[in-house]
Protein backbone atom coordinates (compact mmCIF):
# COMPACT_ATOMS: atom_id res chain seq x y z
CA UNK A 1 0.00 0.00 0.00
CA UNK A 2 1.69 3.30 -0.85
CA UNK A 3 0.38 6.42 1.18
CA UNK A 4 0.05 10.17 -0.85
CA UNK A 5 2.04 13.02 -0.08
CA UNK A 6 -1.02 14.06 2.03
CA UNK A 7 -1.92 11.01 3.97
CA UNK A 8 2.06 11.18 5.07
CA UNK A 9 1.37 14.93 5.64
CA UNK A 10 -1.51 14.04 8.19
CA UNK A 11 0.53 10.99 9.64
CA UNK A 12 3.59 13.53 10.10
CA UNK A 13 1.36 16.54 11.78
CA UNK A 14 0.12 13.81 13.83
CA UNK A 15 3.39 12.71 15.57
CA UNK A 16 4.48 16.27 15.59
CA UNK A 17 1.21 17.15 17.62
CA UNK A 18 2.20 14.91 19.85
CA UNK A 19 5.45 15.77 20.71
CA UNK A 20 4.06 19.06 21.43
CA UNK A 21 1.98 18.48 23.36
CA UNK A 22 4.76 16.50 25.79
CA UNK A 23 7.11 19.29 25.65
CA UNK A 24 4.04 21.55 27.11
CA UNK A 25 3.06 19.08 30.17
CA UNK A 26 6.94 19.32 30.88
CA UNK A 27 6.15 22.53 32.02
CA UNK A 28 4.34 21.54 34.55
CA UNK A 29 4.30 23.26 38.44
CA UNK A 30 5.51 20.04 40.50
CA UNK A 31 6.12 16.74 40.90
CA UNK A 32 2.62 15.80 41.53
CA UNK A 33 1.61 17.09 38.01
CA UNK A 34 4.33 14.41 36.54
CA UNK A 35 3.19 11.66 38.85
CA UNK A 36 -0.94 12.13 38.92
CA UNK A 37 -1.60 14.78 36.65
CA UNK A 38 -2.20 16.87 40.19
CA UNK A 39 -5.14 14.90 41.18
CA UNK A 40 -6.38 17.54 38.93
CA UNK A 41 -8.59 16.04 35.99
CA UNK A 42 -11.98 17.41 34.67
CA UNK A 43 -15.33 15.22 33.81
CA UNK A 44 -14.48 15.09 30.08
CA UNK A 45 -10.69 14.86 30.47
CA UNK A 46 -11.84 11.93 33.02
CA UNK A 47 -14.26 10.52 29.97
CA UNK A 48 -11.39 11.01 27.07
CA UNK A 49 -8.44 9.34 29.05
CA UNK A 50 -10.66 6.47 30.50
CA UNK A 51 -12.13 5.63 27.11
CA UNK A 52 -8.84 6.36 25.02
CA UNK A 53 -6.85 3.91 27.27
CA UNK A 54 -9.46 1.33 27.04
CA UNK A 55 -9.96 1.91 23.20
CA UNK A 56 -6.09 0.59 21.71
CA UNK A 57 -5.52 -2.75 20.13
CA UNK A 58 -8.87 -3.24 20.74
CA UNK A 59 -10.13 -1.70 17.75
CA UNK A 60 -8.09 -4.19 15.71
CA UNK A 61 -8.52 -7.48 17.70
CA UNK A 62 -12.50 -6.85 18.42
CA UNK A 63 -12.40 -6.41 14.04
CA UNK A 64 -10.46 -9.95 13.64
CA UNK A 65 -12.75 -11.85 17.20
CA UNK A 66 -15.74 -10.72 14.20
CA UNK A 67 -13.82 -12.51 11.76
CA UNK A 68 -13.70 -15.64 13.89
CA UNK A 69 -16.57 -15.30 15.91
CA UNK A 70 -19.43 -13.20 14.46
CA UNK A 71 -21.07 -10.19 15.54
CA UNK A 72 -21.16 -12.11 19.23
CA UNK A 73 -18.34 -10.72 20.28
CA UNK A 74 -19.83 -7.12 20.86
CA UNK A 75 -20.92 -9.25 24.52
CA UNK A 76 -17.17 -7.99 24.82
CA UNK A 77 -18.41 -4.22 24.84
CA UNK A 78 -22.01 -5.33 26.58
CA UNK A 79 -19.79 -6.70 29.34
CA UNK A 80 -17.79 -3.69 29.80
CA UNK A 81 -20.72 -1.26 29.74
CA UNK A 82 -21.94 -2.82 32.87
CA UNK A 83 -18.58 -3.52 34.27
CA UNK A 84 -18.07 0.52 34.47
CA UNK A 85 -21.30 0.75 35.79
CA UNK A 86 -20.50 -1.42 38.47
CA UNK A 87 -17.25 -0.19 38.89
CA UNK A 88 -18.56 3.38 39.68
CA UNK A 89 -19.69 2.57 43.43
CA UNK A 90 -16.60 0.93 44.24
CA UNK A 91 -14.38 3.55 42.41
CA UNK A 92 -16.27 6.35 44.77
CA UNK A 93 -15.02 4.01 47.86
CA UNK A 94 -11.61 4.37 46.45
CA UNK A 95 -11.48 7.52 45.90
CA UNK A 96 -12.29 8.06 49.57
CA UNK A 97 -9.86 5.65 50.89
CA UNK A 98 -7.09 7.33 48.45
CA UNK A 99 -7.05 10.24 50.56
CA UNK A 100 -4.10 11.30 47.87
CA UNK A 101 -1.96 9.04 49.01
CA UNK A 102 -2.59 6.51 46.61
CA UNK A 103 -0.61 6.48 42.57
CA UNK A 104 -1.30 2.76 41.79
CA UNK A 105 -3.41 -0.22 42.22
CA UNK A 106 -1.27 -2.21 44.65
CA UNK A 107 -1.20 0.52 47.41
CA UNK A 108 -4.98 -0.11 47.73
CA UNK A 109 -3.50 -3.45 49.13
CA UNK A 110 -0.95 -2.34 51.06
CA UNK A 111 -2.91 0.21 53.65
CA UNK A 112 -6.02 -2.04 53.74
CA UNK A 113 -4.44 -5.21 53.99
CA UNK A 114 -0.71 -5.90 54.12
CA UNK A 115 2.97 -5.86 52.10
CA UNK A 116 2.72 -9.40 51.01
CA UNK A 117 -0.23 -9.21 49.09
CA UNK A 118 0.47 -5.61 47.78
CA UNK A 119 3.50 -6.85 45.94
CA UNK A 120 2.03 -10.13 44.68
CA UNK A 121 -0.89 -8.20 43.25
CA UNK A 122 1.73 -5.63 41.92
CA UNK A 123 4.19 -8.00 40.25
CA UNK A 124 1.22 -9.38 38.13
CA UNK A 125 -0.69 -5.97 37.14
CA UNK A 126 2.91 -5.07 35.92
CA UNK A 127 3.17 -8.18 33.75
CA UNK A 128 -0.29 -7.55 32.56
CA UNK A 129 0.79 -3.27 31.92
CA UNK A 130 4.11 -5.16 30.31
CA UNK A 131 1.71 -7.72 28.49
CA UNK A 132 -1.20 -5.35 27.15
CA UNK A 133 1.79 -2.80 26.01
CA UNK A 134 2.93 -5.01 24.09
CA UNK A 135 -0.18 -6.53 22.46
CA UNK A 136 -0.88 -2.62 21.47
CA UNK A 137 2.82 -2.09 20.48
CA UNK A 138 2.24 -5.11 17.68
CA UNK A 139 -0.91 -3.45 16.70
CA UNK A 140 0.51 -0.13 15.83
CA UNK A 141 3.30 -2.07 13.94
CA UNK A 142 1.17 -4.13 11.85
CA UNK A 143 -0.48 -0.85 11.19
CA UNK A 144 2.56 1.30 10.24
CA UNK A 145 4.04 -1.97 8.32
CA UNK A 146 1.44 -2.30 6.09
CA UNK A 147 0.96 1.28 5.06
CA UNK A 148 4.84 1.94 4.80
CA UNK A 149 6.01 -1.57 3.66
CA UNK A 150 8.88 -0.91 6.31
CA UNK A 151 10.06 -3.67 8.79
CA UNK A 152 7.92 -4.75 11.77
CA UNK A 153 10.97 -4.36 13.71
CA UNK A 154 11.61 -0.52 12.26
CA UNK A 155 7.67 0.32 12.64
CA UNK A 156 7.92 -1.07 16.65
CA UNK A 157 11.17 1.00 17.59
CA UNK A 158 9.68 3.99 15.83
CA UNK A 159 6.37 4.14 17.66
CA UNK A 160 7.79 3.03 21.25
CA UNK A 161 10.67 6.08 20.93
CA UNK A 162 7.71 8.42 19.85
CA UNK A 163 5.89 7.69 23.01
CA UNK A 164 8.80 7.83 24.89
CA UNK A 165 9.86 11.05 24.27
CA UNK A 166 6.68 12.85 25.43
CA UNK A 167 6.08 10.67 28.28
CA UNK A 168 9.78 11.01 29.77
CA UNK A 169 9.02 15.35 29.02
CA UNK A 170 5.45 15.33 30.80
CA UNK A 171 4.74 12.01 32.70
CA UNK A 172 1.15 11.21 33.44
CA UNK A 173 0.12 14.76 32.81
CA UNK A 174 1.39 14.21 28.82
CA UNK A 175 -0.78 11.07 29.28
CA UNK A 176 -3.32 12.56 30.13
CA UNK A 177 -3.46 15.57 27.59
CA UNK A 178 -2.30 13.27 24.63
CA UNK A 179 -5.62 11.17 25.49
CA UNK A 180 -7.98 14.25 25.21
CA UNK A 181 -6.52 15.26 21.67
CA UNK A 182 -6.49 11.20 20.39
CA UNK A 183 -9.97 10.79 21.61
CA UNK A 184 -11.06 13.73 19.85
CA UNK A 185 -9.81 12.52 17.01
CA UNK A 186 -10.69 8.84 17.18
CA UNK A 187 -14.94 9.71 17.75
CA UNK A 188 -14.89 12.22 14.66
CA UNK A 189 -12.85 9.56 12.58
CA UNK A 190 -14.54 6.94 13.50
CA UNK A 191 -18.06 8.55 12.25
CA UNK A 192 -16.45 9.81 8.97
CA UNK A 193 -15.18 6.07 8.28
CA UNK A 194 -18.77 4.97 9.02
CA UNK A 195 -20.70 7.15 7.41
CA UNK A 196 -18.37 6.64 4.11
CA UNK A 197 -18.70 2.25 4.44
CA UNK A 198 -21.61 1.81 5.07
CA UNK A 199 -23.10 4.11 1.94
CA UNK A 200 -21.34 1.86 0.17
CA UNK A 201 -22.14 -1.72 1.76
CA UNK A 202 -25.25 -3.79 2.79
CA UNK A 203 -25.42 -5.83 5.99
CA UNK A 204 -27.20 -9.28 5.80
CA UNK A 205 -29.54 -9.04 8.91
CA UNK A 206 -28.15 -13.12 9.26
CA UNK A 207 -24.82 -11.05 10.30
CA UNK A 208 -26.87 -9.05 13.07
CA UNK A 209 -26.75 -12.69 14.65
CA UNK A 210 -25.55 -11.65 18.67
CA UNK A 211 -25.84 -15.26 19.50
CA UNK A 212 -23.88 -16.63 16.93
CA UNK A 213 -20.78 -18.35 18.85
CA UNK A 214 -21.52 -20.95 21.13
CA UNK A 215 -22.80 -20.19 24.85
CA UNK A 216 -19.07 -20.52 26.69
CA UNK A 217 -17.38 -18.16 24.44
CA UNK A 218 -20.19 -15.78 24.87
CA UNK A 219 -19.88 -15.89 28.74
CA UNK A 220 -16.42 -15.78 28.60
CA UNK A 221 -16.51 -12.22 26.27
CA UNK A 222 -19.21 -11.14 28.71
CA UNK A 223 -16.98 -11.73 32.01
CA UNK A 224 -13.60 -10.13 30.50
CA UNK A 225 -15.89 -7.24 29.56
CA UNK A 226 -17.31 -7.05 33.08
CA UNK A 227 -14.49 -7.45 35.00
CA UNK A 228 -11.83 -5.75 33.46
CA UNK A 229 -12.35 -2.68 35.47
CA UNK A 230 -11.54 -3.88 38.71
CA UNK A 231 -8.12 -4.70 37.65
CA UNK A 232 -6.82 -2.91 35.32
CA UNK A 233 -4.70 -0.17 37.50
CA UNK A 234 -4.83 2.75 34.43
CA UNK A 235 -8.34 2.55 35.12
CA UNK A 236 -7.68 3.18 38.32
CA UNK A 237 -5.21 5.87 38.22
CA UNK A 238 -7.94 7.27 36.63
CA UNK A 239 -9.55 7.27 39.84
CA UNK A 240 -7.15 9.12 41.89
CA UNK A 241 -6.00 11.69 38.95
CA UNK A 242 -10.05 12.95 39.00
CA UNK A 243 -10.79 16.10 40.96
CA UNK A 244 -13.19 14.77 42.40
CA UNK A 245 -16.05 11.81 43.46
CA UNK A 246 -18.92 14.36 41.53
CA UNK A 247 -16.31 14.38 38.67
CA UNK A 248 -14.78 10.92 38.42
CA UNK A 249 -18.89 9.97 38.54
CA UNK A 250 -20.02 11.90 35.66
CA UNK A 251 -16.55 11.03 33.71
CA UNK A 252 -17.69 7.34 34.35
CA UNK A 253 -21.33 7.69 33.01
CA UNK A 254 -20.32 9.67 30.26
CA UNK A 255 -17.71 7.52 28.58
CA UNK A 256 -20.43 4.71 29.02
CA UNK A 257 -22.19 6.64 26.57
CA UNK A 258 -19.45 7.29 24.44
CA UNK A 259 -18.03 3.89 24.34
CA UNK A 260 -21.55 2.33 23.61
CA UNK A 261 -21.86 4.40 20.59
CA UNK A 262 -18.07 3.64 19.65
CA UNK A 263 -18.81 -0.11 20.34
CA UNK A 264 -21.83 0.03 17.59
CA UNK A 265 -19.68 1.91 15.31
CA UNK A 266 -17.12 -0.55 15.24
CA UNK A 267 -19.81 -3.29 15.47
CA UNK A 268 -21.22 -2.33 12.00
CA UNK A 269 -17.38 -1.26 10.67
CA UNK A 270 -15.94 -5.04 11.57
CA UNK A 271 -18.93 -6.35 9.93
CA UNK A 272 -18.36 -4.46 6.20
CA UNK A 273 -14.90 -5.51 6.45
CA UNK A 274 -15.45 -8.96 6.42
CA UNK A 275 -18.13 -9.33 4.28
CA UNK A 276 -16.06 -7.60 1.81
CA UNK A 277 -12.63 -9.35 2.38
CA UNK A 278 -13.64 -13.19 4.11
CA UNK A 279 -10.47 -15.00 3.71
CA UNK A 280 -7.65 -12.36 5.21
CA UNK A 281 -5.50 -12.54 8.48
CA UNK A 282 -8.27 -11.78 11.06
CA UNK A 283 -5.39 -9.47 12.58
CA UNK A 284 -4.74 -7.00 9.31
CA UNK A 285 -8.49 -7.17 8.66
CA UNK A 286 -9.94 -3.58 9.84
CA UNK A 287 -6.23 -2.56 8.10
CA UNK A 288 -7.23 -4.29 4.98
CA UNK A 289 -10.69 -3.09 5.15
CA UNK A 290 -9.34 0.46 5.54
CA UNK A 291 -7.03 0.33 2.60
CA UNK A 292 -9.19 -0.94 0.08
CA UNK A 293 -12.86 0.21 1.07
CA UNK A 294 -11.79 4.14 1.32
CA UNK A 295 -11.46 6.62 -1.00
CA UNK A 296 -8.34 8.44 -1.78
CA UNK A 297 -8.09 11.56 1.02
CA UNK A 298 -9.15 9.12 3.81
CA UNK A 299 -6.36 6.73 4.47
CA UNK A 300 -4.45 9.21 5.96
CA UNK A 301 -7.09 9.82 8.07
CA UNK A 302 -7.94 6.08 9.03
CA UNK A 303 -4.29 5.64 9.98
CA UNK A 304 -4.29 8.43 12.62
CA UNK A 305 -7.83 6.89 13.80
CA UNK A 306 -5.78 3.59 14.35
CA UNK A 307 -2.40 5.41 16.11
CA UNK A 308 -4.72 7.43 18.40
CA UNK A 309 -6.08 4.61 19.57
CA UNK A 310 -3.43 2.35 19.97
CA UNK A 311 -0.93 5.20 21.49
CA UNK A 312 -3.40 6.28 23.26
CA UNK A 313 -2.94 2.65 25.43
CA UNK A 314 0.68 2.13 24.50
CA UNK A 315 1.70 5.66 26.86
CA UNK A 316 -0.96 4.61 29.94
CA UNK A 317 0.74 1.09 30.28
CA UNK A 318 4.34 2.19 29.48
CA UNK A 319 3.44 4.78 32.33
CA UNK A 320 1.27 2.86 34.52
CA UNK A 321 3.62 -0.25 34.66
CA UNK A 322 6.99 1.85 34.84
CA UNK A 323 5.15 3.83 37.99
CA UNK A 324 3.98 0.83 39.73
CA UNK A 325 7.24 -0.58 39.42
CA UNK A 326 9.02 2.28 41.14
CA UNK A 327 6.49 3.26 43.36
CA UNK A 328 5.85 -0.32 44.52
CA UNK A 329 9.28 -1.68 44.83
CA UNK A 330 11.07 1.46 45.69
CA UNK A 331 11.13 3.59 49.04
CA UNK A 332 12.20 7.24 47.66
CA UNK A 333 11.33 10.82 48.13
CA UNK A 334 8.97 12.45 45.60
CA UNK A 335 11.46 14.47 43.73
CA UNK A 336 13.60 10.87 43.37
CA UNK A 337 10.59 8.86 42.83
CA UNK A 338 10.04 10.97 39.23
CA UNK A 339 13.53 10.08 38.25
CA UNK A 340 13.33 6.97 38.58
CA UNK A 341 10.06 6.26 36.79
CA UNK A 342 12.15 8.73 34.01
CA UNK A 343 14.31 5.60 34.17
CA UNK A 344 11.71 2.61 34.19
CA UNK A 345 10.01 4.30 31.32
CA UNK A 346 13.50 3.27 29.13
CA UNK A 347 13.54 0.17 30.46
CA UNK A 348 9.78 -1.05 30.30
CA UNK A 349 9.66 0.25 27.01
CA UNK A 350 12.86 -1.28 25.25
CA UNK A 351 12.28 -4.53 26.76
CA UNK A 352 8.84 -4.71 25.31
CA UNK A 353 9.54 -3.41 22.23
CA UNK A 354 11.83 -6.46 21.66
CA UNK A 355 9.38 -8.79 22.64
CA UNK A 356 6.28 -7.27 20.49
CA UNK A 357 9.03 -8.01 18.01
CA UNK A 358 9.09 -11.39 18.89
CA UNK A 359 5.67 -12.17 19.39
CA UNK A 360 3.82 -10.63 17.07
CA UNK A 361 0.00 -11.93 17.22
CA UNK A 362 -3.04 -9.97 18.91
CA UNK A 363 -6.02 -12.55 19.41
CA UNK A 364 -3.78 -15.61 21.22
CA UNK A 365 -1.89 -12.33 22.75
CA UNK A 366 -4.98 -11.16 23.76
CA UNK A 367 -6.28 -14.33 25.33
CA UNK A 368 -3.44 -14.89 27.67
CA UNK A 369 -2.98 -11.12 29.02
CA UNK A 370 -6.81 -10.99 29.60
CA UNK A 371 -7.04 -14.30 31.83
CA UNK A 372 -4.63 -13.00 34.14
CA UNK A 373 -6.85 -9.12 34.22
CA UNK A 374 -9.88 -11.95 35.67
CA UNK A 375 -7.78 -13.28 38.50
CA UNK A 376 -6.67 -9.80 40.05
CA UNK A 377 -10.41 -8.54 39.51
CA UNK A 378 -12.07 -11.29 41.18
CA UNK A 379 -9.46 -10.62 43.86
CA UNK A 380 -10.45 -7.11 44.26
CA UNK A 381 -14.37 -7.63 44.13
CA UNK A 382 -13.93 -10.03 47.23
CA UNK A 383 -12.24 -7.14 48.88
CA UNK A 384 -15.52 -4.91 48.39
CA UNK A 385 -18.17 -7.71 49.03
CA UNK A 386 -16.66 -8.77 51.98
CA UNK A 387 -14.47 -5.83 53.97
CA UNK A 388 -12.96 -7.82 56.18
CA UNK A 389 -10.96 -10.69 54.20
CA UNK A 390 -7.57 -11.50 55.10
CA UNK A 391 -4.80 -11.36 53.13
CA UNK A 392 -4.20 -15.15 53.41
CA UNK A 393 -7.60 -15.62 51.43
CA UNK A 394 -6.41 -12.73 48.82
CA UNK A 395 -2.76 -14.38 48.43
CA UNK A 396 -4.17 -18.05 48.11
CA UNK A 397 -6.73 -16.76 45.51
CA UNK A 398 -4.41 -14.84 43.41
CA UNK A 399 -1.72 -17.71 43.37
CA UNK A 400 -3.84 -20.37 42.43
CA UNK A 401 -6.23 -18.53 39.91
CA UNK A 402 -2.28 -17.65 38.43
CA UNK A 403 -1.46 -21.25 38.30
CA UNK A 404 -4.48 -22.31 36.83
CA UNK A 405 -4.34 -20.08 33.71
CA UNK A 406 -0.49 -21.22 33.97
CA UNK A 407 -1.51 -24.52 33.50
CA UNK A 408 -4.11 -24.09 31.00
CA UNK A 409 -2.00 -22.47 28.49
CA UNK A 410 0.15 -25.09 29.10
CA UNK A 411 -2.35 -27.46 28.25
CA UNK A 412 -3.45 -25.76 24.88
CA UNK A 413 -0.15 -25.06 23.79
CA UNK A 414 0.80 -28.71 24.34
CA UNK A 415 -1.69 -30.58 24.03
CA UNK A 416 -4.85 -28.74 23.35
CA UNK A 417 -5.89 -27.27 20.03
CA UNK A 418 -4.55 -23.72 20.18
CA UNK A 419 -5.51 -21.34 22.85
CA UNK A 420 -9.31 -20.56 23.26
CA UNK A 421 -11.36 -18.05 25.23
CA UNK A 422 -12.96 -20.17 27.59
CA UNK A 423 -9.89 -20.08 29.80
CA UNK A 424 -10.85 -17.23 31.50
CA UNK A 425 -13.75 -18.88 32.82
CA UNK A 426 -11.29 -21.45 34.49
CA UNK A 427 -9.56 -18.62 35.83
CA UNK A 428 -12.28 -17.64 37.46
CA UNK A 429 -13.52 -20.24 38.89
CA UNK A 430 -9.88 -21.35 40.24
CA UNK A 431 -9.66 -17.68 42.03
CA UNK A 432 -12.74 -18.34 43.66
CA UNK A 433 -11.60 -21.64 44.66
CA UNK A 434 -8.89 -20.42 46.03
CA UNK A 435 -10.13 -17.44 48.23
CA UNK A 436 -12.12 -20.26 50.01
CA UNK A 437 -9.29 -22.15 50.34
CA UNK A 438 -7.16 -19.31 51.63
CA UNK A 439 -10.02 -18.59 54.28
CA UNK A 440 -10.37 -22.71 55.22
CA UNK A 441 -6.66 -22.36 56.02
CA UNK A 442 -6.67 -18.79 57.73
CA UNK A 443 -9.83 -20.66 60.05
CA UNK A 444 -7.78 -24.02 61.07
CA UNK A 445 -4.46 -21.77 61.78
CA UNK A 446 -6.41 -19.75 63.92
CA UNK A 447 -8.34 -22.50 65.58
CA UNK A 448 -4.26 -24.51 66.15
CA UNK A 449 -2.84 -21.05 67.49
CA UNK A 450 -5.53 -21.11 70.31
């Protein structure tokens, strides 16, 4: 696919913007700015940056899930409609036991319940802010590679050193203001591109099938959906960065509203692609579908749709996993604490870079990273039903729900027939099992210490 002068044009203003807009938020008043945006964040800045961090890779793998599964796996966006919704009483809890003191999901653990657990639960939301970086990092390559015909590996160290830059000038506050400007830019986009396909395409209503793939996969797309919120700790930086619970409430409802509408959008987009172009790789399909469905002027426009999306996650992990890293792990002053995130940022994002280089697929990506989201959010919903758990019961659940999706992959890899979505339900299920377990053995130490 060759690009025109002015779809590189666009592409080019695009980065440019970007790196703008980093060197601004470095001129920010204090630390707290870099760290948390200064606790600071309006109800549509709260609405953009929730949605735009959600939004990503997902664009691309819920486009080739259609391709395998049908229209049923919008129960994906179903799920996470009422996930949010659910999340919103819980997330007003937080934000009154944060007390600004709080930058990441693991020190939720450590003042209500203890060190151990806090790190446990830390060292896996970092591999899943490594895992989903990288899922998003192979997206934006694939992207880049097939409009440039340039090497996977060149497209990968290209994006991950744009990012870098403006995060290492303006920290979460460049994370922040990046968000607002791609989310902007992915809603009108993604209208334009919609309004253009489907003038020019008819949808069998047999396509409109919700109910197409069988019952377990559509649980399982409903349950990731639902329960991603509760553990996914950019979500809940989110939280803490809002100005407050009146904001961080209407933020919540109102990218409900906007991700519904962007879910449909997408719905119907996925849909045109692959009744157009059946027999593609289910990854490259909304790509494909982009690049040969559009009219010359609009590729250029399609591709910044797809960057702000996926750069849009790629900065919130790189930043959320290099922060909880540093401000798990390390004891430091504030003023320390910011250079040493500066420093995590290199690291986190060179090491995944090299293994999005490696990997290189999105749905089985997508599978594994997920499962291990379900194990920390079951973890945290027991936390909220029942107040008083002990951190036994939360370390026993969270090791053997992490073995259990351990072992499953195992099992598909090996012996199975490739990995399939159902495994989260497993996940599940083993968390569960082991919170109960972690409580019969918390009962009988207590009963032999007597």
């Amino acid at each position: 696919m060759i690009l025109t002068t002015i779809d590189l044009m666009i592409i080019v203003v695009y980065f440019i913007v970007l790196l703008l807009i980093g060197f601004y938020s470095s001129k920010q008043k204090d630390d707290e700015e870099f760290l948390i945006a200064g606790r600071n964040l309006g109800t549509l800045s709260t609405m953009a940056t929730l949605n735009a961090s959600k939004t990503g890779s997902i664009l691309m793998v819920f486009v080739a899930l259609v391709y395998v599964w049908g229209i049923s796996a919008l129960w994906y966006f179903v799920g996470a409609i009422v996930g949010v919704l659910l999340f919103i009483p819980f997330a007003m809890r937080l934000k009154d036991l944060s007390q600004k003191k709080y930058y990441t999901l693991a020190d939720y653990f450590k003042h209500n319940y203890n060190v151990k657990i806090a790190k446990l639960i830390s060292i896996i939301t970092i591999f899943l802010m490594f895992g989903f970086m990288v899922l998003n990092l192979i997206a934006g390559s694939k992207v880049f590679m097939f409009f440039t015909g340039w090497s996977f590996w060149v497209c990968a160290i290209l994006m991950a050193v744009i990012v870098l830059i403006y995060l290492l000038l303006g920290g979460y506050k460049a994370v922040a203001k990046t968000d607002i400007l791609q989310y902007i830019a992915i809603l009108s986009i993604m209208v334009l591109l919609f309004i253009v396909l489907f003038s020019t395409s008819t949808i069998p209503t047999s396509e409109f099938n919700i109910f197409k793939a069988d019952l377990l996969t559509i649980i399982g797309f409903f349950i990731v959906g639902i329960l991603s919120p509760f553990a996914l700790p950019d979500i809940w930086q989110r939280v803490y960065s809002a100005r407050s619970k009146k904001v961080l409430k209407n933020g919540m409802l109102l990218s409900i509203a906007v991700y519904a509408a962007i879910a449909l959008l997408l719905g119907f987009i996925a849909l045109i692609v692959k009744l157009n172009f059946p027999g593609i790789d289910p990854d490259l399909a909304l790509v494909h579908g982009f690049a040969n469905l559009l009219p010359a002027g609009l590729i250029g426009l399609s591709i910044v749709l797809l960057f702000s999306a996926i750069m849009s996650s790629v900065d919130t992990l790189i930043y959320t996993g290099s922060s909880a890293i540093v401000q798990d792990f390390y004891k430091l002053e504030k003023k320390e604490t910011v250079s040493m995130i500066k420093k995590w940022l290199v690291v986190f994002t060179a090491i995944g870079t090299v293994v999005a280089i490696i990997l290189r697929s999105l749905v089985v990506s997508t599978y594994i990273f997920v499962s291990f989201v379900l194990v920390i959010s079951v973890v945290v919903i027991a936390t909220w039903v029942k107040k008083e758990i002990k951190p036994l019961s939360l370390r026993f659940g969270t090791i053997i729900g992490a073995l259990s999706i351990i072992s499953m992959l195992v099992y598909y890899l090996v012996i199975g027939d490739g990995i399939q979505p159902v495994m989260v339900i497993y996940g599940i299920v083993a968390t569960v099992l082991g919170l109960m377990v972690g409580g019969i053995v918390g009962k009988l130490q207590a009963k032999n210490s007597t």
